[in-house]
N, C-alpha and C. Protein backbone atom coordinates (compact mmCIF):
# COMPACT_ATOMS: atom_id res chain seq x y z
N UNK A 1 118.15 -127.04 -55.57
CA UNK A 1 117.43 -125.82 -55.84
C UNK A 1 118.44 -124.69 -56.03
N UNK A 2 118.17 -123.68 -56.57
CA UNK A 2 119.14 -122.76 -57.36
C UNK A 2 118.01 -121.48 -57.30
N UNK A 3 118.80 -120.57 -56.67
CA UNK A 3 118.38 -119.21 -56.24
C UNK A 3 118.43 -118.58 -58.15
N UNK A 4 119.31 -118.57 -58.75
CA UNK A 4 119.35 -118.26 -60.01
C UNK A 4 120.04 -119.14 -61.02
N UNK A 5 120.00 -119.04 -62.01
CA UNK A 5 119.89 -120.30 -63.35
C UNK A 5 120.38 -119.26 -64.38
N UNK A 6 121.52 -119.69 -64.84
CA UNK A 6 122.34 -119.34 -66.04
C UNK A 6 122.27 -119.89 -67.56
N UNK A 7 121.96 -119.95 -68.04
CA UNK A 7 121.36 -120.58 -69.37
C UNK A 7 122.35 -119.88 -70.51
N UNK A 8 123.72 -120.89 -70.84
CA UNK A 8 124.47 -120.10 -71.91
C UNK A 8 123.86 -120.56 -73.18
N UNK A 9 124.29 -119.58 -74.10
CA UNK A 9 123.66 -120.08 -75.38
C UNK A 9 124.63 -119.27 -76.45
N UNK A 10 124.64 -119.49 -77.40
CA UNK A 10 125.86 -119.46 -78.93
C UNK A 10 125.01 -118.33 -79.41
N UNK A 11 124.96 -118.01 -80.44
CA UNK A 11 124.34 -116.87 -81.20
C UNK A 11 123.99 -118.05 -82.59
N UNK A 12 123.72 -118.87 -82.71
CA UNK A 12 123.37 -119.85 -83.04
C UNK A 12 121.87 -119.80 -83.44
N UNK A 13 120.49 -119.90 -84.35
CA UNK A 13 119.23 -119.55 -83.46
C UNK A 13 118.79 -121.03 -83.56
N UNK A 14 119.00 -122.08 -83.83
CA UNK A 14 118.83 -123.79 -82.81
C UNK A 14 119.39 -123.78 -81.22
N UNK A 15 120.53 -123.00 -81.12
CA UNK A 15 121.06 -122.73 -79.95
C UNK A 15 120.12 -122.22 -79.23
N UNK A 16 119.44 -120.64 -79.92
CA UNK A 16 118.74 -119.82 -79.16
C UNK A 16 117.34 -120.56 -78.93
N UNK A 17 116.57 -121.12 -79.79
CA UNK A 17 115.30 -121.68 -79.70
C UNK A 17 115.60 -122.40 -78.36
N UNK A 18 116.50 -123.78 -78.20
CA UNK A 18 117.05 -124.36 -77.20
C UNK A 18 116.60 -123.50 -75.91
N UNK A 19 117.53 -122.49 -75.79
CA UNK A 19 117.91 -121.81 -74.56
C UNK A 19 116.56 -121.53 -74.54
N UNK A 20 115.75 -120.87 -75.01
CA UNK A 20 114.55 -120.14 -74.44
C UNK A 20 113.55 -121.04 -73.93
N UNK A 21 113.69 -122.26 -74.71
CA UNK A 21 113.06 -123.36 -73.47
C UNK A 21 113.36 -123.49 -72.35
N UNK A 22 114.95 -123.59 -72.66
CA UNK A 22 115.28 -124.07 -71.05
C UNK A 22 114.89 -122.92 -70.01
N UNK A 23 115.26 -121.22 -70.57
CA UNK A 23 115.09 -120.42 -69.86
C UNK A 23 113.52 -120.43 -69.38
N UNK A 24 112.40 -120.26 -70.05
CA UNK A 24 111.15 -120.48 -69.85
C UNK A 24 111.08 -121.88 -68.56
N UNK A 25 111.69 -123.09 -68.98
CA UNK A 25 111.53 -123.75 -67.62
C UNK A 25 112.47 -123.24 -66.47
N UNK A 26 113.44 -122.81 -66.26
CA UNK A 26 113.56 -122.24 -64.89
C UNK A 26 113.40 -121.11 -64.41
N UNK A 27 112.48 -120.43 -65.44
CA UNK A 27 111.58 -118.94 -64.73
C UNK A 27 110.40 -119.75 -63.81
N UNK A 28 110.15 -120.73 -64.29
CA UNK A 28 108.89 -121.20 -63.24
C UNK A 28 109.19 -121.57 -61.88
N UNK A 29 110.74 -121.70 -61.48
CA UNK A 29 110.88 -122.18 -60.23
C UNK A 29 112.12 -120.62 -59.52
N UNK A 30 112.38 -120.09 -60.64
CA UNK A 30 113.74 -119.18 -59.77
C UNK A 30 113.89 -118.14 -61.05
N UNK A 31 114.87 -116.87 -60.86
CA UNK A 31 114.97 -116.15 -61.85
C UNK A 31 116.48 -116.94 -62.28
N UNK A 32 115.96 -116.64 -63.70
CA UNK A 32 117.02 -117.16 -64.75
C UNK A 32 117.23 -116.42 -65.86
N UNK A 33 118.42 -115.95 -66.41
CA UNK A 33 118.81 -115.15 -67.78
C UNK A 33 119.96 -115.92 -67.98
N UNK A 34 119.83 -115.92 -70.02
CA UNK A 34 120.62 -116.09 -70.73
C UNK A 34 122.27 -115.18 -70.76
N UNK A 35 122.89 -116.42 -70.85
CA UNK A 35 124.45 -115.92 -71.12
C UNK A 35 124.47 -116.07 -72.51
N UNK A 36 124.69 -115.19 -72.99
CA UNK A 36 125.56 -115.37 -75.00
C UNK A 36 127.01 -116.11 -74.39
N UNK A 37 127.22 -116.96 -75.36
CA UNK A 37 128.70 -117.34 -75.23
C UNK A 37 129.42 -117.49 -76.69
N UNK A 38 130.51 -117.75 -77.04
CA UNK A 38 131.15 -118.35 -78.11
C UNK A 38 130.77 -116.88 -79.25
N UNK A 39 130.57 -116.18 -78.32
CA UNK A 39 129.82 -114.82 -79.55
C UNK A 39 130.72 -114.29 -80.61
N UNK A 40 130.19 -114.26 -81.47
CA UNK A 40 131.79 -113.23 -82.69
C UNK A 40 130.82 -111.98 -83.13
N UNK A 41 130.92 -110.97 -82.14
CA UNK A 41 130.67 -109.85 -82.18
C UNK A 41 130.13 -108.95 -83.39
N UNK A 42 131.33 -109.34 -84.50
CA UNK A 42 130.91 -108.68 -85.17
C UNK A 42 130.23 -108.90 -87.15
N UNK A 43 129.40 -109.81 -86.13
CA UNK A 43 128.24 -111.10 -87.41
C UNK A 43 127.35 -110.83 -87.20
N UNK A 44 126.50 -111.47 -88.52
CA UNK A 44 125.45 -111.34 -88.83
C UNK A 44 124.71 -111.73 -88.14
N UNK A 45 125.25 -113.10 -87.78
CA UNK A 45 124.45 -114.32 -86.71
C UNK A 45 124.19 -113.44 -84.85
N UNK A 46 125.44 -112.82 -85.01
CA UNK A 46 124.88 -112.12 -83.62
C UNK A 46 124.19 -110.60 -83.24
N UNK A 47 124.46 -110.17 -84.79
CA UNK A 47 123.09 -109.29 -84.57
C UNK A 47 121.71 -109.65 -84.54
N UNK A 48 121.94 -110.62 -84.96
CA UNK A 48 120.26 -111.28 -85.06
C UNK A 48 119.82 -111.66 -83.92
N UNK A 49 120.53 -112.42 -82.96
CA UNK A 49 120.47 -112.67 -82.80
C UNK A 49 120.27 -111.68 -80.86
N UNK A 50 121.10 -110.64 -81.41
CA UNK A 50 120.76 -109.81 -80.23
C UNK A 50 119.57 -108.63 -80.38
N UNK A 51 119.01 -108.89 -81.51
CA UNK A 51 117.80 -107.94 -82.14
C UNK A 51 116.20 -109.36 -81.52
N UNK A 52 116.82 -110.68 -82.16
CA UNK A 52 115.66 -111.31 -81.25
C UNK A 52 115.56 -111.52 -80.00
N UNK A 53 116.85 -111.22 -78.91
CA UNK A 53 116.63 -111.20 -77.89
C UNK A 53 115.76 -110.06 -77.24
N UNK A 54 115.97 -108.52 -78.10
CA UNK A 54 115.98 -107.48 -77.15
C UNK A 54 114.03 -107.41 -77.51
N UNK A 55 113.64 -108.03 -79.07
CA UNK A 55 112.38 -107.69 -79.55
C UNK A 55 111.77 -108.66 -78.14
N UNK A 56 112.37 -109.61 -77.86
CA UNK A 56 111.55 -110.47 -77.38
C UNK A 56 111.41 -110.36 -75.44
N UNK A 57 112.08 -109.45 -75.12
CA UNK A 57 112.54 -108.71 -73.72
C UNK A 57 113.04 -110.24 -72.80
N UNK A 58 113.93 -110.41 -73.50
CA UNK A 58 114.89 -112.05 -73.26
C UNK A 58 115.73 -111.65 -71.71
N UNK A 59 115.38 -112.06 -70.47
CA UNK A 59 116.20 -111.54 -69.53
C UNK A 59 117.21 -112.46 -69.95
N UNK A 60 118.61 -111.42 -70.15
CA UNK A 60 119.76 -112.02 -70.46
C UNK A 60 120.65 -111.24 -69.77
N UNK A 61 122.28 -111.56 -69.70
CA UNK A 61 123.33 -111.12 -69.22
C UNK A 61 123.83 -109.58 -70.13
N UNK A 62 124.24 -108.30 -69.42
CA UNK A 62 124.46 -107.44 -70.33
C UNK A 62 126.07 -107.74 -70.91
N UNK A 63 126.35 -108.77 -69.96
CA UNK A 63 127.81 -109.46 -70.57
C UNK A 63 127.87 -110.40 -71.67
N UNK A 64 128.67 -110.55 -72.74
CA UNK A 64 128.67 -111.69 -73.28
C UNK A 64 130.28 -112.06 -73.31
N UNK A 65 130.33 -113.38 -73.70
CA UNK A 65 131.48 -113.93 -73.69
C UNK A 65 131.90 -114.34 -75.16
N UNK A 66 132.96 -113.66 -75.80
CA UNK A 66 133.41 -113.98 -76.97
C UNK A 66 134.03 -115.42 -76.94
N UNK A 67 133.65 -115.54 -78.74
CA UNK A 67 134.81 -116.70 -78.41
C UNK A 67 136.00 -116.25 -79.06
N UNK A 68 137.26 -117.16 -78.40
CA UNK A 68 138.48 -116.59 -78.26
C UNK A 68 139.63 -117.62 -78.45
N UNK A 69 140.66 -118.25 -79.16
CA UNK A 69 141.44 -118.99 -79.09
C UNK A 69 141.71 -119.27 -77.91
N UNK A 70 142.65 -118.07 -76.91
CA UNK A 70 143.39 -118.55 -75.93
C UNK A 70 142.62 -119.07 -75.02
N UNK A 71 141.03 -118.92 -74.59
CA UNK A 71 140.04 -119.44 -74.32
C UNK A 71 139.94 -120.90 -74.40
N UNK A 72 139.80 -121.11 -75.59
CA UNK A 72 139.69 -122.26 -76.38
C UNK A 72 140.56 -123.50 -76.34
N UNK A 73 141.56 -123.01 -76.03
CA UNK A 73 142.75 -123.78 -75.72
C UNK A 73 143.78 -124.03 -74.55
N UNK A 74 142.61 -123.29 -73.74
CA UNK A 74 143.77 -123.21 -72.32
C UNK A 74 143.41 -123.81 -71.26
N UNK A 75 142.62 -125.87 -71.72
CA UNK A 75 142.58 -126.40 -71.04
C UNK A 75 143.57 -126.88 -70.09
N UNK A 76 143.25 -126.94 -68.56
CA UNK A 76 144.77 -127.72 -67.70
C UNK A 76 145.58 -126.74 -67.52
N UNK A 77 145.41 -125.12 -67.90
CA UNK A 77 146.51 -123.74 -67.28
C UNK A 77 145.43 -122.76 -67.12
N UNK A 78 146.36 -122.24 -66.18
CA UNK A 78 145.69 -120.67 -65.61
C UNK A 78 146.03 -119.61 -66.96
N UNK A 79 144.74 -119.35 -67.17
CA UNK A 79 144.56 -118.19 -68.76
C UNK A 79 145.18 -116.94 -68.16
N UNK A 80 146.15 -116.36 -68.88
CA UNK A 80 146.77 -115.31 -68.19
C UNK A 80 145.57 -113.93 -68.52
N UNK A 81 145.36 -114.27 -68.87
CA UNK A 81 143.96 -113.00 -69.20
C UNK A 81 142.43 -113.43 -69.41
N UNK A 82 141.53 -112.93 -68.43
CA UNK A 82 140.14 -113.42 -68.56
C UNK A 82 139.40 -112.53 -69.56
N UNK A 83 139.53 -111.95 -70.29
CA UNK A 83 138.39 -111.12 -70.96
C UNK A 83 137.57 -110.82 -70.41
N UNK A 84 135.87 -110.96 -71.03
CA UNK A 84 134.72 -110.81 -70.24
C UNK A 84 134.61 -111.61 -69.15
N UNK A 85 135.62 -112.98 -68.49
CA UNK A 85 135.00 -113.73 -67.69
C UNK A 85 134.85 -112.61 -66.49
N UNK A 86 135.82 -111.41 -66.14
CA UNK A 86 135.81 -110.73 -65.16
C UNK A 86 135.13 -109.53 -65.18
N UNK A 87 133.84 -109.35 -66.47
CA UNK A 87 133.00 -108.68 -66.46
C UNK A 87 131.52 -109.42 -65.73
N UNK A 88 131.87 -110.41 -66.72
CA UNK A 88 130.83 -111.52 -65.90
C UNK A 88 130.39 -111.99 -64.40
N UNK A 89 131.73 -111.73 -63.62
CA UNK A 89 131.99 -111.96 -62.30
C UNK A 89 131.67 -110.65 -61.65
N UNK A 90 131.64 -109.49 -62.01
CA UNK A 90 131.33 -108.86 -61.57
C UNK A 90 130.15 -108.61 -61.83
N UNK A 91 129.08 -108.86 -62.70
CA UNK A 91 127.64 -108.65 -62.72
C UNK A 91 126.96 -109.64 -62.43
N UNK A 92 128.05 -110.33 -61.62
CA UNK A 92 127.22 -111.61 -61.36
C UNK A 92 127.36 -111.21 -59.53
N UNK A 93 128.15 -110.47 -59.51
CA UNK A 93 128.19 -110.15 -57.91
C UNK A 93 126.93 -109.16 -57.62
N UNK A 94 126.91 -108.06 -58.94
CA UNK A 94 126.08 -107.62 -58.63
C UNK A 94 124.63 -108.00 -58.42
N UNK A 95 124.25 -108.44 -59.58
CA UNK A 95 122.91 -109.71 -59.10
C UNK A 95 123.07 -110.42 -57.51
N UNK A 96 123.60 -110.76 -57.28
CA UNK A 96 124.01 -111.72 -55.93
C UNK A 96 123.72 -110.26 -54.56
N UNK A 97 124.36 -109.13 -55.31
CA UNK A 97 123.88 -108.40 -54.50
C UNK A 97 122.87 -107.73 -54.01
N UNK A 98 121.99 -107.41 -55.42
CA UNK A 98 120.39 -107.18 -55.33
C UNK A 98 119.74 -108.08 -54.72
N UNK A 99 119.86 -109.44 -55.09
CA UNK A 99 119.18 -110.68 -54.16
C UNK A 99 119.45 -110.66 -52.16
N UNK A 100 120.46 -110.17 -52.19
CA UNK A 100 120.69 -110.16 -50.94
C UNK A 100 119.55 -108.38 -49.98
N UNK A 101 119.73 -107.75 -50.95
CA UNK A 101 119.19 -106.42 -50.18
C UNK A 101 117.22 -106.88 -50.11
């Protein structure tokens, strides 16, 4: 059992259809929002894709995670730079912290 449920998803919309199932099944047992991942900011695919989230009031992460070579490739080493992962970590504390009050 899982107090909250992370559901990443691409900017993709087979990706997104995907996710909103899955998200729809673990709203029935716990709160759950979508992570964007692999995002390239500045496309077509992810405006759309953040215009059907917001029409559709998609609880999602206000973080997203680009995608990124050094990311991409820095299986088996410590990434000398996290990008958003340490935006992520921190709104993920914060959630953790509302749940707690």
């Amino acid at each position: 059992m899982a107090d909250f449920v992370i559901v990443p998803t691409s900017d993709s919309p087979m990706d997104l259809q995907q996710a909103w199932d899955t998200l729809d099944r673990a709203r029935r047992a716990t709160r759950a929002a979508l992570l964007p991942v692999r995002v390239e900011a500045n496309t077509n695919a992810w405006a759309q894709t953040l215009a059907a989230l917001e029409q559709t009031d998609t609880a999602r992460f206000d973080t997203f995670i680009a995608k990124r070579q050094p990311i991409k490739t820095s299986l088996g080493i410590n990434p000398k730079q996290l990008y958003e992962y340490r935006d992520l970590a921190d709104e993920l504390t914060r959630i953790a912290k509302e749940e707690l009050a």
